[in-house]
Protein backbone atom coordinates (compact mmCIF):
# COMPACT_ATOMS: atom_id res chain seq x y z
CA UNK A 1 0.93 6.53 -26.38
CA UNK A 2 2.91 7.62 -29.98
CA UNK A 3 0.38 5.00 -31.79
CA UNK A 4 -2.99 4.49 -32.18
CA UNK A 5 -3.88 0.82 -30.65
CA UNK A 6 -6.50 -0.78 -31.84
CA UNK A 7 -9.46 -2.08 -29.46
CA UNK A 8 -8.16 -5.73 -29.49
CA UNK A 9 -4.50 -4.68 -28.48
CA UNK A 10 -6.34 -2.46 -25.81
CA UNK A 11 -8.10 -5.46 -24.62
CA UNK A 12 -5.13 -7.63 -24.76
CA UNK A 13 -3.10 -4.61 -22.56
CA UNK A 14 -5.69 -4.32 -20.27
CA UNK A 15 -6.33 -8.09 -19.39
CA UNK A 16 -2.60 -8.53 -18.37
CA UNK A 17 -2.12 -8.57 -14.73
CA UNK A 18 1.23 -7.92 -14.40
CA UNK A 19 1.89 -3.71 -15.42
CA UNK A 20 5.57 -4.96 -17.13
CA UNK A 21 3.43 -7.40 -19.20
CA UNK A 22 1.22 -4.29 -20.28
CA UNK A 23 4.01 -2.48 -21.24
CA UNK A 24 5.81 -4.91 -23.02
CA UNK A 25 2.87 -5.74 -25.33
CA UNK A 26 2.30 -2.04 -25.79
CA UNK A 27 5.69 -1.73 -27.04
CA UNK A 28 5.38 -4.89 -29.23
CA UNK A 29 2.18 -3.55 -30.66
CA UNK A 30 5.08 -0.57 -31.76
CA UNK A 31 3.73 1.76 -29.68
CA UNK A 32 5.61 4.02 -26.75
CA UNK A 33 4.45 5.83 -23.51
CA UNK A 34 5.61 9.77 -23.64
CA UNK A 35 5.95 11.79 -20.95
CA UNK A 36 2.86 14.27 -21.01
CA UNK A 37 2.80 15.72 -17.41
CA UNK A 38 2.13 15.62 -13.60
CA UNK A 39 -1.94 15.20 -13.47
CA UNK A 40 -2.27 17.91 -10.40
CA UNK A 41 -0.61 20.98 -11.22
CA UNK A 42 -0.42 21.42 -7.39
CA UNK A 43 2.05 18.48 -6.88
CA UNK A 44 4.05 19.66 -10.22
CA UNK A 45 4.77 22.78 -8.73
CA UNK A 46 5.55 21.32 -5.71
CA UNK A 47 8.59 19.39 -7.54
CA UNK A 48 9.72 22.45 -9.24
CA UNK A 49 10.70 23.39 -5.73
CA UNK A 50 13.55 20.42 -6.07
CA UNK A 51 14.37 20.96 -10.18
CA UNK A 52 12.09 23.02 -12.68
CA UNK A 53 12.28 19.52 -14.58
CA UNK A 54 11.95 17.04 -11.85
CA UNK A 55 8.70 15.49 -12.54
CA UNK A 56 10.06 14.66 -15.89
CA UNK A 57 13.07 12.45 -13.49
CA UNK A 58 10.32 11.02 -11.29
CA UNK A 59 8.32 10.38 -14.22
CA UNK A 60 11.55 8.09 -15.71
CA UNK A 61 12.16 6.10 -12.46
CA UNK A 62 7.94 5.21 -12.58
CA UNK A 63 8.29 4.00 -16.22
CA UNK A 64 11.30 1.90 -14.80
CA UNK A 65 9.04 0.89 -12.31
CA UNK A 66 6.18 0.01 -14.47
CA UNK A 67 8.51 -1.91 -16.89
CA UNK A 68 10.06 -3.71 -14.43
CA UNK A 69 9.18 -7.12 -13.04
CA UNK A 70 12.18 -8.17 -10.51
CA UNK A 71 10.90 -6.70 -7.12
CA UNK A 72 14.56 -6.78 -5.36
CA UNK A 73 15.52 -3.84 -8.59
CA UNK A 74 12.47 -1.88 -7.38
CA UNK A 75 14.56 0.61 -5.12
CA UNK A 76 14.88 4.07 -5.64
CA UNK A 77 18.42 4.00 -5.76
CA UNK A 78 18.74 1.34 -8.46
CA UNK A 79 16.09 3.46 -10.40
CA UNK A 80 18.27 6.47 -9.68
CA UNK A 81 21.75 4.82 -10.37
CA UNK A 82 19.93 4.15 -14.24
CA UNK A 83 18.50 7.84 -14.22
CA UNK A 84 22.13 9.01 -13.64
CA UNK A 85 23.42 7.18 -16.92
CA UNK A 86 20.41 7.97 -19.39
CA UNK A 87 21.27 11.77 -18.11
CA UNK A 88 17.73 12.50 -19.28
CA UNK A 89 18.08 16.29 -18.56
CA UNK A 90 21.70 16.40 -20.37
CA UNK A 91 23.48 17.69 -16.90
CA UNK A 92 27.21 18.18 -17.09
CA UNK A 93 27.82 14.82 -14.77
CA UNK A 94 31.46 14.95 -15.25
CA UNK A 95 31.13 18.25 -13.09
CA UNK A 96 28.73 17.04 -10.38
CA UNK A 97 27.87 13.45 -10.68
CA UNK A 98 24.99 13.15 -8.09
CA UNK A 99 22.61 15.97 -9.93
CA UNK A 100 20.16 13.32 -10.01
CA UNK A 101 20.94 11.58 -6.39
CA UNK A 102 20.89 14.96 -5.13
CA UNK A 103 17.37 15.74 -5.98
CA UNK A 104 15.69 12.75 -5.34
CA UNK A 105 17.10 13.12 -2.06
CA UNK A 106 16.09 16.36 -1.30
CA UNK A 107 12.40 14.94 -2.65
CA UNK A 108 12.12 11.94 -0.57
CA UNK A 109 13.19 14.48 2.67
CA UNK A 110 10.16 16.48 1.86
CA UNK A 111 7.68 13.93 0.94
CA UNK A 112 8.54 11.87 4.42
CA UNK A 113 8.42 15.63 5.91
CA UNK A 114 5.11 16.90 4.86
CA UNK A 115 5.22 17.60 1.10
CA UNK A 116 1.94 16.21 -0.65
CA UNK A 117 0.33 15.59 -3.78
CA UNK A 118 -3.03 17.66 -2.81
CA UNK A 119 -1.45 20.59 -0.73
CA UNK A 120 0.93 23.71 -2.26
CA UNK A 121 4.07 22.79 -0.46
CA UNK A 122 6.20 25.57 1.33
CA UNK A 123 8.90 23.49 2.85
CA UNK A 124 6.56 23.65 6.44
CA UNK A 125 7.84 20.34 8.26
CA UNK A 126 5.56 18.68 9.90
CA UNK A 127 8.40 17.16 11.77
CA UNK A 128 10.68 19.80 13.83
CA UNK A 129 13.58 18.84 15.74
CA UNK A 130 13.61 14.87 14.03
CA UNK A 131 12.41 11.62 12.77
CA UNK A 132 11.60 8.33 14.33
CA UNK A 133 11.39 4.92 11.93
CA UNK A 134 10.42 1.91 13.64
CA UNK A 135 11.44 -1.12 11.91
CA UNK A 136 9.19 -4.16 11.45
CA UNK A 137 11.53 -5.65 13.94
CA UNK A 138 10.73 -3.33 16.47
CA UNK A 139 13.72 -1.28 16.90
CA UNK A 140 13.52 2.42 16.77
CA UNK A 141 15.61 4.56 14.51
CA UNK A 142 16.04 8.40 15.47
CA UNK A 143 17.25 11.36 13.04
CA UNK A 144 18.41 14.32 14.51
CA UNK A 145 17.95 16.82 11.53
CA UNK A 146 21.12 18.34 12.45
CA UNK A 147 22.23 15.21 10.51
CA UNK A 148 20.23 15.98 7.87
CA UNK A 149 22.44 13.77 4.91
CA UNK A 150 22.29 10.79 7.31
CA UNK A 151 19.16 11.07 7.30
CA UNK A 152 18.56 11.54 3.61
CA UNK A 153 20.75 9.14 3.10
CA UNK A 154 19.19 6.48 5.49
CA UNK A 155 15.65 7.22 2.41
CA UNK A 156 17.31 7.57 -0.19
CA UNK A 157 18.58 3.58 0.29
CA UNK A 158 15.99 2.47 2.10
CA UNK A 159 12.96 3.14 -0.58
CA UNK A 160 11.28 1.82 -3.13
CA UNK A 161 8.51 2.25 -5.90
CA UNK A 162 5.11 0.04 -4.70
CA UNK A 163 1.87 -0.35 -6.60
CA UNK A 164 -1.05 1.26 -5.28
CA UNK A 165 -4.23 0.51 -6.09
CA UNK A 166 -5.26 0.89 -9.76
CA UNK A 167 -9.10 1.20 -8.94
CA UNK A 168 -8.44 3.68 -5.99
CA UNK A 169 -5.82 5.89 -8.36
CA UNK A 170 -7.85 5.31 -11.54
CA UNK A 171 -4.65 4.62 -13.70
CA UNK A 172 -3.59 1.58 -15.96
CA UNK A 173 -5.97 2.20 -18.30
CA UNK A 174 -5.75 3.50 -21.94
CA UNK A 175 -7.94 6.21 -22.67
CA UNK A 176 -8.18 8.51 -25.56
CA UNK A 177 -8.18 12.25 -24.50
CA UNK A 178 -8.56 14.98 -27.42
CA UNK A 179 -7.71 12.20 -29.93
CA UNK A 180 -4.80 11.19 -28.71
CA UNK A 181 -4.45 7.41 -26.36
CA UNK A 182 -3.21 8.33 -23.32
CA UNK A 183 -2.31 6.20 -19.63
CA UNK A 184 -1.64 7.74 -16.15
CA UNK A 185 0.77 5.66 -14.01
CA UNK A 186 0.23 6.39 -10.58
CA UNK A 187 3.71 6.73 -7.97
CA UNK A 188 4.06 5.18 -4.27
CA UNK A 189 6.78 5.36 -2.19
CA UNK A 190 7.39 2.50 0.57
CA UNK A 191 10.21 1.47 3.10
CA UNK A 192 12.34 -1.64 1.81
CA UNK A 193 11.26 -3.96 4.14
């Protein structure tokens, strides 16, 4: 947080249920939220291994998140599709447009194959020759990974930013750290239903 909030605007944050009311009073209190950094320097240099700046990506589409209160724009796509216009790592788009598509692709493979938060990650699948999804309906959904892109493709519009719990993760809250008020947002990643 660039400003220092006083206790009632605190207290006014935190008693708003909704997380895009909380940031929308922060920001009329004329404060912003800054990117600081991953919490677990495990997990950031397990996103290096998709872009040396990739937790500064994933930490845009969970600010999207956070600010926004339509569940239906929630999808990691949507998030992705506003990444890809704010260009927040100044790529040369008109050379590659799908920098950013590419790598959240290539994260949401590894997260559904094994990569976690806690554990170095060394791109050891814990899946070998495939994938099964089964639907809420029932049916079954196989990848092959020798169709790896149909499979990233089948996560990449299928997913979507969910709220975990804020008393399990510890975030939401403002907190001053070395004088400075500070939040953690927290990511999860769910199927679309």
């Amino acid at each position: 947080v660039d400003k220092v909030l006083s206790v009632t605007e605190i207290d006014q944050i935190e008693n708003s249920r909704k997380f895009s009311d909380k940031i929308r009073l922060l920001r009329s209190f004329g404060a912003s939220l800054n990117f600081e950094k991953i919490d677990k320097e495990v997990f950031r240099s397990n996103l290096q291994t998709i872009d040396f700046y990739f937790d500064k990506v994933l930490a845009d589409v969970v600010l999207m998140y956070f600010e926004n209160d339509v569940p239906s724009q929630n999808t990691i796509s949507k998030f992705i599709q506003k990444i890809t216009i704010k260009n927040p790592l100044g790529y040369d788009l008109s050379i590659n447009s799908s920098m950013y598509e590419m790598m959240m692709k290539k994260f949401l493979t590894d997260y559904a194959l094994g990569m976690r938060a806690g554990e170095v990650w060394k791109r050891e699948y814990q899946a070998t020759g495939g994938y099964l999804i089964v639907r809420d309906d029932g049916e079954l959904i196989s990848y092959h990974f020798y169709f790896a892109q149909t499979f990233e493709r089948y996560l990449y519009n299928n997913t979507k930013l969910d709220t975990p719990d804020p008393t399990v993760h510890e975030y939401g809250n403002i907190y001053s750290e070395n004088g400075q008020q500070k939040i953690k947002l927290s990511l999860q990643i769910r199927f679309i239903k």
